[in-house]
PDB file of N, CA and C in Angstrom:
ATOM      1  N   UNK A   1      79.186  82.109 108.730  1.00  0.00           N
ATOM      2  CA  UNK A   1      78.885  83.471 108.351  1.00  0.00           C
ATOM      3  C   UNK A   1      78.033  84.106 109.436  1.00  0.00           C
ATOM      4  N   UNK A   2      78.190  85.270 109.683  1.00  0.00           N
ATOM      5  CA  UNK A   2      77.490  86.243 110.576  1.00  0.00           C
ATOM      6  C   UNK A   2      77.248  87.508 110.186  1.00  0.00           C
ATOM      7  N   UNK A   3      76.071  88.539 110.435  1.00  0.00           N
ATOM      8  CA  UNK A   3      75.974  89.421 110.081  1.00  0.00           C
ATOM      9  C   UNK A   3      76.038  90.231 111.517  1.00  0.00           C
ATOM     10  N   UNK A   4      76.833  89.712 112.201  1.00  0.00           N
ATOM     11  CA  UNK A   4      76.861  90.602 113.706  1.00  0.00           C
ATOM     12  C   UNK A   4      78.104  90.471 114.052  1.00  0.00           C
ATOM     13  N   UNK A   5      79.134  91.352 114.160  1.00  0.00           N
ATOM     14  CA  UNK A   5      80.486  91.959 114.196  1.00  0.00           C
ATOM     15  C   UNK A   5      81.158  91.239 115.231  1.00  0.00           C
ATOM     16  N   UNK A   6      79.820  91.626 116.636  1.00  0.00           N
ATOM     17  CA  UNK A   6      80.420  91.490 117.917  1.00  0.00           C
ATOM     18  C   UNK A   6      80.695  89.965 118.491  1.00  0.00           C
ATOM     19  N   UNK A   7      80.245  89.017 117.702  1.00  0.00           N
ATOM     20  CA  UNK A   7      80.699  87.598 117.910  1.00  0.00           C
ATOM     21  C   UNK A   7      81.972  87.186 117.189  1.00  0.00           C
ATOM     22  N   UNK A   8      82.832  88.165 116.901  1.00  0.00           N
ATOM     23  CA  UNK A   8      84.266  87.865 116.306  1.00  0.00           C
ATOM     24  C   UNK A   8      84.855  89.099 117.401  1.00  0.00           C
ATOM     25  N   UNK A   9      85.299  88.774 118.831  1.00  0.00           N
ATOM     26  CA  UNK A   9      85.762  89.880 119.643  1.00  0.00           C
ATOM     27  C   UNK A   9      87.455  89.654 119.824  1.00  0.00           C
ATOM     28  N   UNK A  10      88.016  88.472 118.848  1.00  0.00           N
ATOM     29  CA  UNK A  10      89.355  88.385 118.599  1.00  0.00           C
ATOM     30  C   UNK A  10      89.995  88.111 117.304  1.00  0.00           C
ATOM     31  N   UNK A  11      91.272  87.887 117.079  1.00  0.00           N
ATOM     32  CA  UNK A  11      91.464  87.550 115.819  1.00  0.00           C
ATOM     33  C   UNK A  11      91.205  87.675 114.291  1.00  0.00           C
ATOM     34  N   UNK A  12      92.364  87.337 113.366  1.00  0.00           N
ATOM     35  CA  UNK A  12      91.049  87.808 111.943  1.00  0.00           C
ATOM     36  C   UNK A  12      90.036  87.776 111.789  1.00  0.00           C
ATOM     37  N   UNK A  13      89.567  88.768 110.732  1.00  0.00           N
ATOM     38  CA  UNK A  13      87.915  88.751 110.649  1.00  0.00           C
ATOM     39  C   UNK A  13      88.209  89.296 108.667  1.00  0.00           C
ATOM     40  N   UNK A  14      87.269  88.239 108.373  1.00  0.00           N
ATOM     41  CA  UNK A  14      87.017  88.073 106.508  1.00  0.00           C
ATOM     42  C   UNK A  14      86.218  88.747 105.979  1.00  0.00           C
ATOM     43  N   UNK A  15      85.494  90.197 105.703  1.00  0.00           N
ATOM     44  CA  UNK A  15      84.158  91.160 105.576  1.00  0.00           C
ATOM     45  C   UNK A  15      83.915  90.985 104.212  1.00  0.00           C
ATOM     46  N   UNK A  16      82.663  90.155 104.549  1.00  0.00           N
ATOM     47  CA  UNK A  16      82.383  90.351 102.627  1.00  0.00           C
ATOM     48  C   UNK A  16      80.911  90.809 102.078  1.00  0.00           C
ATOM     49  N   UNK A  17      81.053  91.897 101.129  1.00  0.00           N
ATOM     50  CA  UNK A  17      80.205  92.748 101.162  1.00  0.00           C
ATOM     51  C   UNK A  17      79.469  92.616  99.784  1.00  0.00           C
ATOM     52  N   UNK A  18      77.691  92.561  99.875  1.00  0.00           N
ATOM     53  CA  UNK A  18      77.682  92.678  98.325  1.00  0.00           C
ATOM     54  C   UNK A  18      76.451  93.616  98.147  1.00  0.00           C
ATOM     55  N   UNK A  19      76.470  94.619  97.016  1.00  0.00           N
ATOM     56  CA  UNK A  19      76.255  95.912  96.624  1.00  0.00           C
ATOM     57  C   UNK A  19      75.205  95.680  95.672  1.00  0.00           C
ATOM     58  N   UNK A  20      73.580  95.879  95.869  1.00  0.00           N
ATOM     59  CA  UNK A  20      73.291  96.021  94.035  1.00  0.00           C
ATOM     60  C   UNK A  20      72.875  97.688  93.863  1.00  0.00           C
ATOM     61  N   UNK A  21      73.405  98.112  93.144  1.00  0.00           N
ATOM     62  CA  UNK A  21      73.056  99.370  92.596  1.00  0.00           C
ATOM     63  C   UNK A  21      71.506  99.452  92.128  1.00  0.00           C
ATOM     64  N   UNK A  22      71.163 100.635  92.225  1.00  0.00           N
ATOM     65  CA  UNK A  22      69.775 101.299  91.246  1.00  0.00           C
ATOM     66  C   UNK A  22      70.290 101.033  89.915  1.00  0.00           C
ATOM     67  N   UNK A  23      71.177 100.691  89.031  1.00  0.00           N
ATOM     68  CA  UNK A  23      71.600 101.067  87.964  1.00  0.00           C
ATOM     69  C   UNK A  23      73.326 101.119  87.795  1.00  0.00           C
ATOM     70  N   UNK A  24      73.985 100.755  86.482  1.00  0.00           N
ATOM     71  CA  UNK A  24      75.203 100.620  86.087  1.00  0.00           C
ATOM     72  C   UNK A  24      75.786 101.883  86.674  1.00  0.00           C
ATOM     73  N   UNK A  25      75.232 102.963  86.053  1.00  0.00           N
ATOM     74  CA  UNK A  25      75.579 104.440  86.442  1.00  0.00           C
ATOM     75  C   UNK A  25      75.496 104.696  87.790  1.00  0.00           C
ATOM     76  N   UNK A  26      75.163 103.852  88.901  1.00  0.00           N
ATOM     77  CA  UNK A  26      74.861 104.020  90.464  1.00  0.00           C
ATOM     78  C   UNK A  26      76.057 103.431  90.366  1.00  0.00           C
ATOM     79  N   UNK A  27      76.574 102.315  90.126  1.00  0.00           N
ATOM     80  CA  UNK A  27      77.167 100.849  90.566  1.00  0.00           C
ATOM     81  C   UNK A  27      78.759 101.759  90.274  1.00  0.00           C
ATOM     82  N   UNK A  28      78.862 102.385  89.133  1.00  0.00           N
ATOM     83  CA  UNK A  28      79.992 102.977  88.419  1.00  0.00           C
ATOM     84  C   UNK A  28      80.585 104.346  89.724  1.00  0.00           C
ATOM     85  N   UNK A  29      79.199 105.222  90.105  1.00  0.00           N
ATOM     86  CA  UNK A  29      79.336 106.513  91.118  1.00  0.00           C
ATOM     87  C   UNK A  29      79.598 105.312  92.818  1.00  0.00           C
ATOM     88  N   UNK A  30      78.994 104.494  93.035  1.00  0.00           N
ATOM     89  CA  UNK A  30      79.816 103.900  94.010  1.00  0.00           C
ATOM     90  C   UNK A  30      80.947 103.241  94.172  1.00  0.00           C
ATOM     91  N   UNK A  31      81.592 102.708  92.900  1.00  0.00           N
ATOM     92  CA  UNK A  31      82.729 102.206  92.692  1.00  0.00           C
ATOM     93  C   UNK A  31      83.828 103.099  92.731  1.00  0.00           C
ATOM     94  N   UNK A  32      83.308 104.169  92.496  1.00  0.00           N
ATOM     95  CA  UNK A  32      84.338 105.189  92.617  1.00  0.00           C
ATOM     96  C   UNK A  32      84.717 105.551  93.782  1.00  0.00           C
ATOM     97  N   UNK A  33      83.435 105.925  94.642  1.00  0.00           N
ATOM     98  CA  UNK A  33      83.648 105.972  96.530  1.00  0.00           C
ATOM     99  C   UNK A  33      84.558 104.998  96.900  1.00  0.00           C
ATOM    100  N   UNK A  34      83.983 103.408  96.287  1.00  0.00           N
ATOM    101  CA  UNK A  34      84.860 102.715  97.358  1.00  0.00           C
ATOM    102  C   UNK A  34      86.527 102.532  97.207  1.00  0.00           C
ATOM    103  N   UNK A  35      87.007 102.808  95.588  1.00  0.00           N
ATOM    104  CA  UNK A  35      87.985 103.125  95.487  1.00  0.00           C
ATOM    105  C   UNK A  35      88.846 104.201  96.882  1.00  0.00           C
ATOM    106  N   UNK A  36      87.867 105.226  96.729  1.00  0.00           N
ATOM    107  CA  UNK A  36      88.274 106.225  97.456  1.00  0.00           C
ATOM    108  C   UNK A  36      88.427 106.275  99.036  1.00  0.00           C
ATOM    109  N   UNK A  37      87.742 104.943  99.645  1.00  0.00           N
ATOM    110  CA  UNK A  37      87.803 103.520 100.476  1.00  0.00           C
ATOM    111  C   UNK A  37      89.296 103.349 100.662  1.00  0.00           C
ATOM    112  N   UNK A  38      89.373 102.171  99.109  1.00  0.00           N
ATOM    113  CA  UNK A  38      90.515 101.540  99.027  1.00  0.00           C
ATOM    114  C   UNK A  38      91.736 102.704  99.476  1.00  0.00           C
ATOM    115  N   UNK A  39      91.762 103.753  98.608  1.00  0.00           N
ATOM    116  CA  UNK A  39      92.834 104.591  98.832  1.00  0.00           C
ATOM    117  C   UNK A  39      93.404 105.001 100.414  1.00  0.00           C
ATOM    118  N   UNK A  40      92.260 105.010 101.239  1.00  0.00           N
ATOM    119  CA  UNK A  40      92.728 105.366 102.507  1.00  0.00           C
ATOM    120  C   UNK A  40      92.900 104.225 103.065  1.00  0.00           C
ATOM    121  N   UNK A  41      92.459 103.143 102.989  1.00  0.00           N
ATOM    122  CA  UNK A  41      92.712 101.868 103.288  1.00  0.00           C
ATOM    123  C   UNK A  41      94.715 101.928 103.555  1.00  0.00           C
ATOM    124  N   UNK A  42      94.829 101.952 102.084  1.00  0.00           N
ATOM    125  CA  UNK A  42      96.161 101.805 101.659  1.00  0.00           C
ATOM    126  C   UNK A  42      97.345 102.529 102.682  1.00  0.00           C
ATOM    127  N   UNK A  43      96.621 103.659 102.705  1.00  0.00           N
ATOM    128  CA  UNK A  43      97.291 105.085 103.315  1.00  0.00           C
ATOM    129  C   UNK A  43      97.156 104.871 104.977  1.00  0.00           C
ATOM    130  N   UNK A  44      96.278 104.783 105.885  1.00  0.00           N
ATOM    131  CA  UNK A  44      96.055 104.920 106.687  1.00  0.00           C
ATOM    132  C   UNK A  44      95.408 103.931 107.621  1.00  0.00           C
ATOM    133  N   UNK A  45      95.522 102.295 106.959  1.00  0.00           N
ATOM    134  CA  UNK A  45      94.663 101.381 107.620  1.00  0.00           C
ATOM    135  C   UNK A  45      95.911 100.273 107.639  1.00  0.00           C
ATOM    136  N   UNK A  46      96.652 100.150 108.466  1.00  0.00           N
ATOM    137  CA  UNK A  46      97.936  99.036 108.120  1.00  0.00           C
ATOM    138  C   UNK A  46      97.194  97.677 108.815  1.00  0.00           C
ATOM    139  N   UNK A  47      96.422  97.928 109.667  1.00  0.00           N
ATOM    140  CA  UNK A  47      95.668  97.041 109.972  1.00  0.00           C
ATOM    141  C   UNK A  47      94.288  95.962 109.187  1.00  0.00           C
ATOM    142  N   UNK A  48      94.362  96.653 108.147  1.00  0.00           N
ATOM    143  CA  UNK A  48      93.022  96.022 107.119  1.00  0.00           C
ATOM    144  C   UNK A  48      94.162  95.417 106.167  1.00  0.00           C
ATOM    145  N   UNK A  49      93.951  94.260 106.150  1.00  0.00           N
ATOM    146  CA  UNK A  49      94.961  93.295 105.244  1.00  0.00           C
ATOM    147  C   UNK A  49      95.087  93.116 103.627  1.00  0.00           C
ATOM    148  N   UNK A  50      93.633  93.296 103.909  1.00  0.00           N
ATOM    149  CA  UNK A  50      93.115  93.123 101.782  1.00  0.00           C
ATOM    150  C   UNK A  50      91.805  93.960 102.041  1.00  0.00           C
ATOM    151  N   UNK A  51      91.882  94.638 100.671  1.00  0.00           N
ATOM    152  CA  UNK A  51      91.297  95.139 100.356  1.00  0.00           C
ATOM    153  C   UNK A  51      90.635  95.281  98.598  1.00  0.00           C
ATOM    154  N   UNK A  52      89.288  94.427  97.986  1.00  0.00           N
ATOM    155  CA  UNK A  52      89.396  94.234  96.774  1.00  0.00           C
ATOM    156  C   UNK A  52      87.996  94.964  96.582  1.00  0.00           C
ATOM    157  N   UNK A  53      87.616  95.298  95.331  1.00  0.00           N
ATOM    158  CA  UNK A  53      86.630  95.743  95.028  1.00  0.00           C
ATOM    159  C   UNK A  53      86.464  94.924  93.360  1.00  0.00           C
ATOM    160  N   UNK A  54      85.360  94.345  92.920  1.00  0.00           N
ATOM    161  CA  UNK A  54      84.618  93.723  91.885  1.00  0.00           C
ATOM    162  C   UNK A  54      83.776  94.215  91.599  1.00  0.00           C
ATOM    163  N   UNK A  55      83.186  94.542  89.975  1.00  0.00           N
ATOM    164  CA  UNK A  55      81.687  94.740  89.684  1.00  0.00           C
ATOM    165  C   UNK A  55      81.671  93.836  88.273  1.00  0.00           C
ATOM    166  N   UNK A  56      80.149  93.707  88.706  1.00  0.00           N
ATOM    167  CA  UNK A  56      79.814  93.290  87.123  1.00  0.00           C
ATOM    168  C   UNK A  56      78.139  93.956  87.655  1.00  0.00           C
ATOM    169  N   UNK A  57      78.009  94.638  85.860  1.00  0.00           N
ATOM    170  CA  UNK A  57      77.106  95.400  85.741  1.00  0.00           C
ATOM    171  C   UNK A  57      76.644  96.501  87.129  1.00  0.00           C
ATOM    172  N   UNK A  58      75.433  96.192  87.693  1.00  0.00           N
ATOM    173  CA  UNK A  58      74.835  96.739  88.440  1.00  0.00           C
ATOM    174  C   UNK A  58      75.314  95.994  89.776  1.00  0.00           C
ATOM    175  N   UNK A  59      76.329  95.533  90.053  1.00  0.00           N
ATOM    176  CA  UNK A  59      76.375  94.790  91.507  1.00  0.00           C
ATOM    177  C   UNK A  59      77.820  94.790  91.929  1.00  0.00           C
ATOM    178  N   UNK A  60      78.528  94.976  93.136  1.00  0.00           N
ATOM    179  CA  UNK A  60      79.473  95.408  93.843  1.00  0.00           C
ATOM    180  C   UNK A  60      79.789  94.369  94.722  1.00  0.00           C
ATOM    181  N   UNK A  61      80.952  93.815  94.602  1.00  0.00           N
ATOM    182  CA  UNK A  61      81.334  93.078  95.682  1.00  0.00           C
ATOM    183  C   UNK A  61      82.708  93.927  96.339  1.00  0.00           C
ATOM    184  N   UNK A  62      82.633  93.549  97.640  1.00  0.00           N
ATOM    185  CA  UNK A  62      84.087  94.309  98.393  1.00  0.00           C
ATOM    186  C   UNK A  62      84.546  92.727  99.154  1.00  0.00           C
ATOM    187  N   UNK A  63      85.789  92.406  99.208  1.00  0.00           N
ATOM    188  CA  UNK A  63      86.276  91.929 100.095  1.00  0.00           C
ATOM    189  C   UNK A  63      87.368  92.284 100.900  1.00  0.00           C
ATOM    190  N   UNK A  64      87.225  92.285 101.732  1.00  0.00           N
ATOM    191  CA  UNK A  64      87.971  92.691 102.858  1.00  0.00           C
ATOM    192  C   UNK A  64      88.970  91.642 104.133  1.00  0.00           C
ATOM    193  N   UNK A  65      89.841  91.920 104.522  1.00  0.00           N
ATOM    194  CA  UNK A  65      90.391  91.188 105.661  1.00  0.00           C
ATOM    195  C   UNK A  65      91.061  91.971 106.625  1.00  0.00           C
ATOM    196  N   UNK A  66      90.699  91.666 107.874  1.00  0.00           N
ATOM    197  CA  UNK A  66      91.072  93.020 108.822  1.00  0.00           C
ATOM    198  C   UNK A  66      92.119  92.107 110.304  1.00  0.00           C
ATOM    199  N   UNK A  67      92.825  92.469 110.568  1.00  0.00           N
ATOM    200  CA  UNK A  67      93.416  91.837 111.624  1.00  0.00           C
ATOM    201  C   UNK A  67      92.637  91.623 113.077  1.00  0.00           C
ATOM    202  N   UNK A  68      91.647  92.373 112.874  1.00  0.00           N
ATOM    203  CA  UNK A  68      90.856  91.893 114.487  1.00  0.00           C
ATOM    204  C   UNK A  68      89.661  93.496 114.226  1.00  0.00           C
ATOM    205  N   UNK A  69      88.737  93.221 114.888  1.00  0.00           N
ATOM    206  CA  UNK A  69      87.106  94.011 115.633  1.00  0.00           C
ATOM    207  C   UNK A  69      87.695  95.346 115.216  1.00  0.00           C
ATOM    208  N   UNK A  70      88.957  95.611 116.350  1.00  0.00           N
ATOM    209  CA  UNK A  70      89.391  97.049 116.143  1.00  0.00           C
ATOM    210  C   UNK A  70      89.829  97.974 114.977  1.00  0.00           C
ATOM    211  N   UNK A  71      90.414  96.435 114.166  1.00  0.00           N
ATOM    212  CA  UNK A  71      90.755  97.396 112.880  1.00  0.00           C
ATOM    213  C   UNK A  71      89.521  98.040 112.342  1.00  0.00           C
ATOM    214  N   UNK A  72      88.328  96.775 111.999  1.00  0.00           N
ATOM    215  CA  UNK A  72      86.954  97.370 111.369  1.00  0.00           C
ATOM    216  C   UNK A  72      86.478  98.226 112.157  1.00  0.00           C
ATOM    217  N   UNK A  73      86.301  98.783 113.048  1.00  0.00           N
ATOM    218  CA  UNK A  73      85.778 100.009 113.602  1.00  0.00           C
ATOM    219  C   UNK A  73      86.816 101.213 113.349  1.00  0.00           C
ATOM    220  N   UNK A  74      88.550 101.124 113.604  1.00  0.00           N
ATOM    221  CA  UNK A  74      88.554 102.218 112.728  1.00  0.00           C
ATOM    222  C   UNK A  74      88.433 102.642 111.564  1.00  0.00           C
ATOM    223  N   UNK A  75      87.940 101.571 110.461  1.00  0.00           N
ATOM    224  CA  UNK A  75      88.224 102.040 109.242  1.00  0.00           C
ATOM    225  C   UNK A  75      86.861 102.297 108.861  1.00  0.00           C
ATOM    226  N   UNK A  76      85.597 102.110 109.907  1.00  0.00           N
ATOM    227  CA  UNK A  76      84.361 102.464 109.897  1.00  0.00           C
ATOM    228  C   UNK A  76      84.286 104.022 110.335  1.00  0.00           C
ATOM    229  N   UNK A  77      85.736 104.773 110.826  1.00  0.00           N
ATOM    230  CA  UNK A  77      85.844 106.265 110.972  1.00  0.00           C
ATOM    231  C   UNK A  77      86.388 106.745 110.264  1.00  0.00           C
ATOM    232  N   UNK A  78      86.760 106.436 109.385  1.00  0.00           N
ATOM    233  CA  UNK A  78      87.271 107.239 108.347  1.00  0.00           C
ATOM    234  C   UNK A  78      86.427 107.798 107.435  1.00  0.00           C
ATOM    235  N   UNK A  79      86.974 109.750 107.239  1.00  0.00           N
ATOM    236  CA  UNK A  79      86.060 109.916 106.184  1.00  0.00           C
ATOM    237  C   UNK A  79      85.001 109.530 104.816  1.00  0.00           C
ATOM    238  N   UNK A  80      86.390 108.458 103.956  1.00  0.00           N
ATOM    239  CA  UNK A  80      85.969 108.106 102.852  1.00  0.00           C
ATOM    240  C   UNK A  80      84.835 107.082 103.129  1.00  0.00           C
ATOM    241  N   UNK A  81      84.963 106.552 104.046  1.00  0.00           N
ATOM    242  CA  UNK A  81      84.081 105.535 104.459  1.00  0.00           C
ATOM    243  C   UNK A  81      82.607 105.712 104.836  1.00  0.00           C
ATOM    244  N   UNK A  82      82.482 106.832 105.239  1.00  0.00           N
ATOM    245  CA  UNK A  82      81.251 107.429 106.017  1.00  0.00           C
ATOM    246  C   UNK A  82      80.435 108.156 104.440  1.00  0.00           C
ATOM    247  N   UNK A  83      81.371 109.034 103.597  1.00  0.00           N
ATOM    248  CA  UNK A  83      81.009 109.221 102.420  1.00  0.00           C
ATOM    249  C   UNK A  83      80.338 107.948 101.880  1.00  0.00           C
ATOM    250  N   UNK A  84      81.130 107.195 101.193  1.00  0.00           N
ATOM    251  CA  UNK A  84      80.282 105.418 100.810  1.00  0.00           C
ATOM    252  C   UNK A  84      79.281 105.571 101.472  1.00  0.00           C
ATOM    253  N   UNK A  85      79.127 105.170 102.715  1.00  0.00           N
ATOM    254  CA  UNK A  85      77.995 104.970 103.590  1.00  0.00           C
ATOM    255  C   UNK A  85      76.986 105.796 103.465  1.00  0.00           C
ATOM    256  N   UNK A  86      77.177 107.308 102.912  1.00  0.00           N
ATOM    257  CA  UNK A  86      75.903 108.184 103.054  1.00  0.00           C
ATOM    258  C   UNK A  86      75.254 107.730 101.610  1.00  0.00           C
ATOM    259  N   UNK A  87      76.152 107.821 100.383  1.00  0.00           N
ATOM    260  CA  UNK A  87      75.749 107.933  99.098  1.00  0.00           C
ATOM    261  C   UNK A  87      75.032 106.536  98.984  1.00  0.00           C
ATOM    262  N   UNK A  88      75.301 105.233  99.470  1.00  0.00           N
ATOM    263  CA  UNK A  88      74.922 103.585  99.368  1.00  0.00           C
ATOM    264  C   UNK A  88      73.678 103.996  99.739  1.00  0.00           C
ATOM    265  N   UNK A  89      72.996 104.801 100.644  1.00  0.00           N
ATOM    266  CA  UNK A  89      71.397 105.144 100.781  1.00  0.00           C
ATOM    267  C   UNK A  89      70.415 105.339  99.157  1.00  0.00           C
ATOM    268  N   UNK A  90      70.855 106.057  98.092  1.00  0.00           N
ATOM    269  CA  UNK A  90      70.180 106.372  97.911  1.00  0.00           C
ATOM    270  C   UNK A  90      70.729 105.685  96.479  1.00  0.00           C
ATOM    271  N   UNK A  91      71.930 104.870  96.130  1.00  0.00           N
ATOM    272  CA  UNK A  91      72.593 104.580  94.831  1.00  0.00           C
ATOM    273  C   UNK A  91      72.437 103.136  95.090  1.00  0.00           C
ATOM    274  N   UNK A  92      71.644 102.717  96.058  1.00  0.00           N
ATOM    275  CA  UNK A  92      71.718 100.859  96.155  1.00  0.00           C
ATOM    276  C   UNK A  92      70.005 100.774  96.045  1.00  0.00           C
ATOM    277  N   UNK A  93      70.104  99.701  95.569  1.00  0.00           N
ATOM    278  CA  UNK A  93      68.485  98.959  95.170  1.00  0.00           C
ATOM    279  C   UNK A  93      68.158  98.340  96.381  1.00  0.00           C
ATOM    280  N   UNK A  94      68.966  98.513  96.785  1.00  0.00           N
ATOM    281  CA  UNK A  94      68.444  98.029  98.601  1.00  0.00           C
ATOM    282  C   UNK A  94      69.582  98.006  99.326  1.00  0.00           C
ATOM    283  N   UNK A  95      69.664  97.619 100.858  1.00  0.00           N
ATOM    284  CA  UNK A  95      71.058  97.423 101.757  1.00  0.00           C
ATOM    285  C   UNK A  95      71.980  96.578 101.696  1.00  0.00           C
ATOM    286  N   UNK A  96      72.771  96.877 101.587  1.00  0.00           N
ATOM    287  CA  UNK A  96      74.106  96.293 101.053  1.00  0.00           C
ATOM    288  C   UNK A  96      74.102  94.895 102.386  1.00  0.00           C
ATOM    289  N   UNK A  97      74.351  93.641 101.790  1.00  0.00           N
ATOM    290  CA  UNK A  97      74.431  92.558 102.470  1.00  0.00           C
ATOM    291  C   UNK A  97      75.991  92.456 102.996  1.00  0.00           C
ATOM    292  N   UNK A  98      76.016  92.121 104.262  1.00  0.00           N
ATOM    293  CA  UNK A  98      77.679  92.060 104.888  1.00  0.00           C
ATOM    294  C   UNK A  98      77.535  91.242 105.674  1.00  0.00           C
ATOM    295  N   UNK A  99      78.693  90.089 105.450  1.00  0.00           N
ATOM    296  CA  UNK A  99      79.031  88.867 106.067  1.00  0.00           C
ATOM    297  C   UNK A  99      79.849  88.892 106.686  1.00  0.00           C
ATOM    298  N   UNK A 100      80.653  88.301 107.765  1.00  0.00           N
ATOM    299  CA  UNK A 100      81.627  88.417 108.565  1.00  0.00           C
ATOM    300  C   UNK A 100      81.688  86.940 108.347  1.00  0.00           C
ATOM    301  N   UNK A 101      82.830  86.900 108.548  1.00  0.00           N
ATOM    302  CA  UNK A 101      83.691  85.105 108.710  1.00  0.00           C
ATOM    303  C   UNK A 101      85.112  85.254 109.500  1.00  0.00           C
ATOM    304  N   UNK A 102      85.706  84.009 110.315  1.00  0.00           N
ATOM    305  CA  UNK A 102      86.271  83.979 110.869  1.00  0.00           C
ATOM    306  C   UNK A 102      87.576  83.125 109.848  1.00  0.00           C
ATOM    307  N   UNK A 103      88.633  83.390 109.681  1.00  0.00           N
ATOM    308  CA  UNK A 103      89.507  82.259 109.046  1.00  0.00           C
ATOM    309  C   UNK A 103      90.264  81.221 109.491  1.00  0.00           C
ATOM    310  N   UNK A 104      89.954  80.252 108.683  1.00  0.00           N
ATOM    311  CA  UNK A 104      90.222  78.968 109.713  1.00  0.00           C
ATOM    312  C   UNK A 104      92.098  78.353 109.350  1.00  0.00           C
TER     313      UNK A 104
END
């Protein structure tokens, strides 16, 4: 596991993300963003392989699988994404933990 991107500069990369909300009602208004994630994912990311989203109660897991560095940086430009990213400031009980793994 790594929390630094740039030591995976080839090949798949496994992003796994975990979320605790201020509250159910935070956890519920970010689940909805990341849906809105998923959706462009779907639409516009042929390069991001999986894409899952989990909650229970107040806490968010995302997993992700991206074909290589480049995919995760574009899908780090996409609107919906940058949205998530602004609202996770102030709807998370703290910073969202993100792991990187390589698949073996």
């Amino acid at each position: 596991m790594s929390q630094d991107l740039s030591q995976f500069p080839s090949g798949k990369i496994i992003l796994n993300a975990h979320i605790e909300a201020v509250s159910v009602n935070a956890a519920d208004q970010l689940a909805q963003l990341i849906l809105a994630v998923k959706k462009n994912v779907e639409e516009a990311e042929p390069d991001c392989l999986t894409y899952r989203l989990s909650q229970f109660e107040n806490k968010l897991m995302v997993f992700e699988e991206y074909k290589d560095q480049k995919a995760i940086e574009l899908h780090r430009e996409s609107e919906a994404y940058k949205a998530f990213r602004e609202a996770v400031k102030t709807l998370s009980a703290k910073p969202p933990h993100i792991a990187f793994y390589r698949e073996l």
